[in-house]
N, C-alpha and C. Protein backbone atom coordinates (compact mmCIF):
# COMPACT_ATOMS: atom_id res chain seq x y z
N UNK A 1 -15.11 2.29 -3.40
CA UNK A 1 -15.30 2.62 -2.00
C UNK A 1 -14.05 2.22 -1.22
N UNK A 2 -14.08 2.72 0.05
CA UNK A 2 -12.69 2.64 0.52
C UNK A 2 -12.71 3.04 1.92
N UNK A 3 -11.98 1.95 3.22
CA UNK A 3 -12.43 2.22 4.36
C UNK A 3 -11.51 2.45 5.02
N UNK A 4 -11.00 3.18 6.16
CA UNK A 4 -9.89 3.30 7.07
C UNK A 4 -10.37 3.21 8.10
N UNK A 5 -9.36 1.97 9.01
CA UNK A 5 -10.08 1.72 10.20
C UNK A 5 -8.51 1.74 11.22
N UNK A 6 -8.94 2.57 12.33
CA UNK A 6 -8.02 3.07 13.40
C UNK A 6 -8.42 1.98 14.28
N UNK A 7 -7.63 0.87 14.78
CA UNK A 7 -7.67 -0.09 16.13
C UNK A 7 -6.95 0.76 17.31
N UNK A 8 -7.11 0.98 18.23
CA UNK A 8 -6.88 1.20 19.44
C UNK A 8 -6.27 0.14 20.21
N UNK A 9 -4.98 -0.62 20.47
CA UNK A 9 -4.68 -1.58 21.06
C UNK A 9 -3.64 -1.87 22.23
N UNK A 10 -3.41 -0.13 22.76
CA UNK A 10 -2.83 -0.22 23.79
C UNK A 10 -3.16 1.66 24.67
N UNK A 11 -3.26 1.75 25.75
CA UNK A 11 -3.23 3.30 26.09
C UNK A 11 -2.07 3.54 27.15
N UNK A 12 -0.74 4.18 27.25
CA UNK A 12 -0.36 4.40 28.19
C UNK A 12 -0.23 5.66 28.46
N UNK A 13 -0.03 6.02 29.98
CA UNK A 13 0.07 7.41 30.56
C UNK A 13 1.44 7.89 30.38
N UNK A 14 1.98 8.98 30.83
CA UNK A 14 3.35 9.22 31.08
C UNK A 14 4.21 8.29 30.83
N UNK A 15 4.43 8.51 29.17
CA UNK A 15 5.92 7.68 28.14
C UNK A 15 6.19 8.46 27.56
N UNK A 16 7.94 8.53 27.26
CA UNK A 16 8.60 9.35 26.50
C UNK A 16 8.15 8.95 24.99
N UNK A 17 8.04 10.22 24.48
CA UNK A 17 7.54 9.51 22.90
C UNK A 17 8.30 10.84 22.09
N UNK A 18 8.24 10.33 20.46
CA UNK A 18 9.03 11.30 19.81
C UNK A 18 8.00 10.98 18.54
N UNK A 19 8.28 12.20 17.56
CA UNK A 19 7.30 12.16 16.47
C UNK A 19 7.54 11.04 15.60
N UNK A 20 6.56 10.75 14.83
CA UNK A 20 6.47 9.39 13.86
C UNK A 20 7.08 9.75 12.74
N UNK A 21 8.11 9.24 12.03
CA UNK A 21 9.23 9.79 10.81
C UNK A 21 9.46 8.37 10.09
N UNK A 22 10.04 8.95 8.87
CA UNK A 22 10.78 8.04 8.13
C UNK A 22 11.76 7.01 8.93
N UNK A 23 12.51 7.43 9.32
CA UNK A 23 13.38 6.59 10.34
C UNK A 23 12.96 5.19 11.59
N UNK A 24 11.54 5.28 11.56
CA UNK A 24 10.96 4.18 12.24
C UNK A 24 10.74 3.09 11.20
N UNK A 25 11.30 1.59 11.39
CA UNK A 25 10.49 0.87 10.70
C UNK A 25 10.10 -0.58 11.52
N UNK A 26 9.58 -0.45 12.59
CA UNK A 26 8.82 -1.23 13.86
C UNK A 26 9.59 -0.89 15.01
N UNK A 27 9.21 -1.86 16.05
CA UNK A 27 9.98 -1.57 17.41
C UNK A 27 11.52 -2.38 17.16
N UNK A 28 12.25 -1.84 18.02
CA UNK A 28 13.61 -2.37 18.05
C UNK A 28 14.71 -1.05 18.91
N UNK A 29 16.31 -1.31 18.18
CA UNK A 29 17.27 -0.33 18.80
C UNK A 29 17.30 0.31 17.54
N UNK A 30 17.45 1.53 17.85
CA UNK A 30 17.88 2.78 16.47
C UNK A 30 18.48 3.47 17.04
N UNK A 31 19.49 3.83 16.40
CA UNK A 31 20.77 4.45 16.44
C UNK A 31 20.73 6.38 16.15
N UNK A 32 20.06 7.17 17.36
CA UNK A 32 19.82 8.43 16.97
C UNK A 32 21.13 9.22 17.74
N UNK A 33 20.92 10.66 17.10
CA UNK A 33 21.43 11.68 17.12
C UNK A 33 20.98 12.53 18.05
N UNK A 34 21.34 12.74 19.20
CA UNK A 34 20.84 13.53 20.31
C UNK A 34 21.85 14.42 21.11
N UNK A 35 21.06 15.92 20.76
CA UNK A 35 21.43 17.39 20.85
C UNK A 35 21.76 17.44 22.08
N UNK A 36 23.32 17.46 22.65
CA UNK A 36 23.65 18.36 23.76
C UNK A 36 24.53 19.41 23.74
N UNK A 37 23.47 20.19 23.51
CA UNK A 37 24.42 22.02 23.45
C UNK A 37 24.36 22.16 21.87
N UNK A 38 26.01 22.56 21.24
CA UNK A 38 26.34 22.60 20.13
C UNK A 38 26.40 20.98 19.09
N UNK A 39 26.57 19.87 19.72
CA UNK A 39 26.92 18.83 19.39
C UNK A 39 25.71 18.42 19.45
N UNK A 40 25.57 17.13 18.23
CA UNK A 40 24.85 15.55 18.29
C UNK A 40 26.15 14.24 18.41
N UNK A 41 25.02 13.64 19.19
CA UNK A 41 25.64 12.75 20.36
C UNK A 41 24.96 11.62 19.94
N UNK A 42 25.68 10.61 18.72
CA UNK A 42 25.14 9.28 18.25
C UNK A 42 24.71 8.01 19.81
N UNK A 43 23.02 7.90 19.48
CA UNK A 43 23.34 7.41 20.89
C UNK A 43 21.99 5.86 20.59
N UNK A 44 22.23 4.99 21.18
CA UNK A 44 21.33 3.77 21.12
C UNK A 44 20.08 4.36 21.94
N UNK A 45 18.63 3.71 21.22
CA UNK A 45 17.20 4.15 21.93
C UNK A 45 16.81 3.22 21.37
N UNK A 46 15.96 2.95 22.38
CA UNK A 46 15.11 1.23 22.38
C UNK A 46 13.70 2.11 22.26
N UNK A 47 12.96 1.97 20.41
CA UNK A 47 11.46 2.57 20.11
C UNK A 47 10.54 1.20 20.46
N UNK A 48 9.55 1.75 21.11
CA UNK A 48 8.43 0.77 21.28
C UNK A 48 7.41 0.58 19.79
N UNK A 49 6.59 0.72 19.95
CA UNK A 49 5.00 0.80 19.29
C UNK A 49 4.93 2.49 18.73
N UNK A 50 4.40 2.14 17.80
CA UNK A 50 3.74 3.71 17.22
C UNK A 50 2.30 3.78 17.03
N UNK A 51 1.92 5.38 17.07
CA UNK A 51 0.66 5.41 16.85
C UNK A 51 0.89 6.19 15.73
N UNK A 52 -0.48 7.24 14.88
CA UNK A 52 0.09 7.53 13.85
C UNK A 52 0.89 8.46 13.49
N UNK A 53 1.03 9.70 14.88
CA UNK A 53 1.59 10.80 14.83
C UNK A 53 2.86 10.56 15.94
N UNK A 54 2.77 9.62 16.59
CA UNK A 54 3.90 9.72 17.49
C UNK A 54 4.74 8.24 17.72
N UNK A 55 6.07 8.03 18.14
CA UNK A 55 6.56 6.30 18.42
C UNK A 55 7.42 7.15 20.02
N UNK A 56 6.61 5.63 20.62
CA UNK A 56 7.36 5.42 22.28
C UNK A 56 8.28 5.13 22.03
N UNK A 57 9.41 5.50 23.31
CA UNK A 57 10.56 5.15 23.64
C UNK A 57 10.49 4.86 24.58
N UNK A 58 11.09 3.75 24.94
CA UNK A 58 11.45 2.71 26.09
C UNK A 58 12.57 3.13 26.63
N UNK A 59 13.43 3.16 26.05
CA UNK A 59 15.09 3.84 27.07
C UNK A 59 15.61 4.14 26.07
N UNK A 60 16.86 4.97 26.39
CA UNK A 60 17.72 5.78 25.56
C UNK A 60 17.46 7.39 25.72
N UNK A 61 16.66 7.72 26.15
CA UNK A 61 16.07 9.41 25.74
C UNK A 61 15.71 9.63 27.37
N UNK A 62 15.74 11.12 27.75
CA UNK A 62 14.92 11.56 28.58
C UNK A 62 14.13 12.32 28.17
N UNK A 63 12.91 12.62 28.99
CA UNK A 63 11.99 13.91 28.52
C UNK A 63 12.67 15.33 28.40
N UNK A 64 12.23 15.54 27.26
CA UNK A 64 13.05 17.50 27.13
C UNK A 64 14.04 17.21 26.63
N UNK A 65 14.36 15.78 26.06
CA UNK A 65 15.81 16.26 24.79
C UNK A 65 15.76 15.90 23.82
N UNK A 66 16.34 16.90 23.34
CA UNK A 66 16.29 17.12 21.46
C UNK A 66 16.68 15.76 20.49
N UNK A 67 16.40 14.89 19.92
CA UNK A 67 16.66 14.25 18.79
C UNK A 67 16.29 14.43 17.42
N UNK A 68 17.33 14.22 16.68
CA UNK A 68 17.49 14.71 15.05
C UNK A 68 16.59 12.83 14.78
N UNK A 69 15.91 13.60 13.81
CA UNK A 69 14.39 12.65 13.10
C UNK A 69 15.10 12.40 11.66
N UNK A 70 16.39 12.56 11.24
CA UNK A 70 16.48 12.41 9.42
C UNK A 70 18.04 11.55 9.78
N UNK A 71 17.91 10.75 9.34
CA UNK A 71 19.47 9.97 9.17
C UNK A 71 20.26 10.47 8.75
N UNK A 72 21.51 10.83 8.75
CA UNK A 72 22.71 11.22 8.57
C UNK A 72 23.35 10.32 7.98
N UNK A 73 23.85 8.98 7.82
CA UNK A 73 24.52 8.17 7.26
C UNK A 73 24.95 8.35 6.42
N UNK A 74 24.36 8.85 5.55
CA UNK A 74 25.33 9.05 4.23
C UNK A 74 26.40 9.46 4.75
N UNK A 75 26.13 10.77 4.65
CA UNK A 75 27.52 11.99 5.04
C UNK A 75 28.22 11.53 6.38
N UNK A 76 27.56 11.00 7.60
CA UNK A 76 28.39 11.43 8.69
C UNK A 76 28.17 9.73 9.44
N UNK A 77 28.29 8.39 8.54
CA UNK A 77 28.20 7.07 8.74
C UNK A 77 29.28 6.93 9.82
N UNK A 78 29.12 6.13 10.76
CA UNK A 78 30.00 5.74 11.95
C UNK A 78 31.00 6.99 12.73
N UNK A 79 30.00 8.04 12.62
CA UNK A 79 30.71 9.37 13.58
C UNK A 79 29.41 9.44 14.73
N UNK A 80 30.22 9.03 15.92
CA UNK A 80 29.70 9.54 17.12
C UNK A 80 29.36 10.77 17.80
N UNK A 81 30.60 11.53 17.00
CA UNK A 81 29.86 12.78 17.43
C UNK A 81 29.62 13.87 15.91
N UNK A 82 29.01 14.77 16.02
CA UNK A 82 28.94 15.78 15.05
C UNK A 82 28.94 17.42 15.80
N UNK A 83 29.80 18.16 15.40
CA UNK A 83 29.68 19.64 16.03
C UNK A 83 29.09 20.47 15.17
N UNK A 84 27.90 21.25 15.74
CA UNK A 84 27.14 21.98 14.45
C UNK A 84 28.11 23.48 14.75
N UNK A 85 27.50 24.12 13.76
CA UNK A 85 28.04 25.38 13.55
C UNK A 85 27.30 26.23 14.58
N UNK A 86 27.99 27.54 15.56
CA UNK A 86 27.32 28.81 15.72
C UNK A 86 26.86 29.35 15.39
């Protein structure tokens, strides 16, 4: 037998939040990739708390912009910027 139990331990209204990924591993600063125009734009974001489909952001992000969810490091480690292709 086998039980899954969902706690409920916080509700807030209107917070920027981004989907729940590999790349979360608790609250802290993470170092994302955020889309302006043609370019990603290596940029500091302070993640709060997660639930199971989504993690808050505290600062770093506004609502309505794009962030890349998969680490890059390998290939593109300590580049601030990246220009995608047309």
């Amino acid at each position: 037998m086998k039980v899954t139990v969902y706690v409920l331990t916080a509700l807030k209204n209107e917070c920027v939040r981004i989907p729940f990924g590999h790349y979360y591993h608790g609250e802290g600063v993470y170092e994302l990739y955020v889309r302006k125009g043609n370019v990603l734009e290596r940029r500091e974001v302070r993640l709060g708390g997660s639930g199971e489909s989504f993690v808050e952001v505290l600062s770093g992000l506004e609502p309505d912009e794009e962030v890349l969810l998969q680490t890059l490091d390998a290939a593109y480690k300590g580049r601030k910027k990246i220009k995608l292709k047309d």
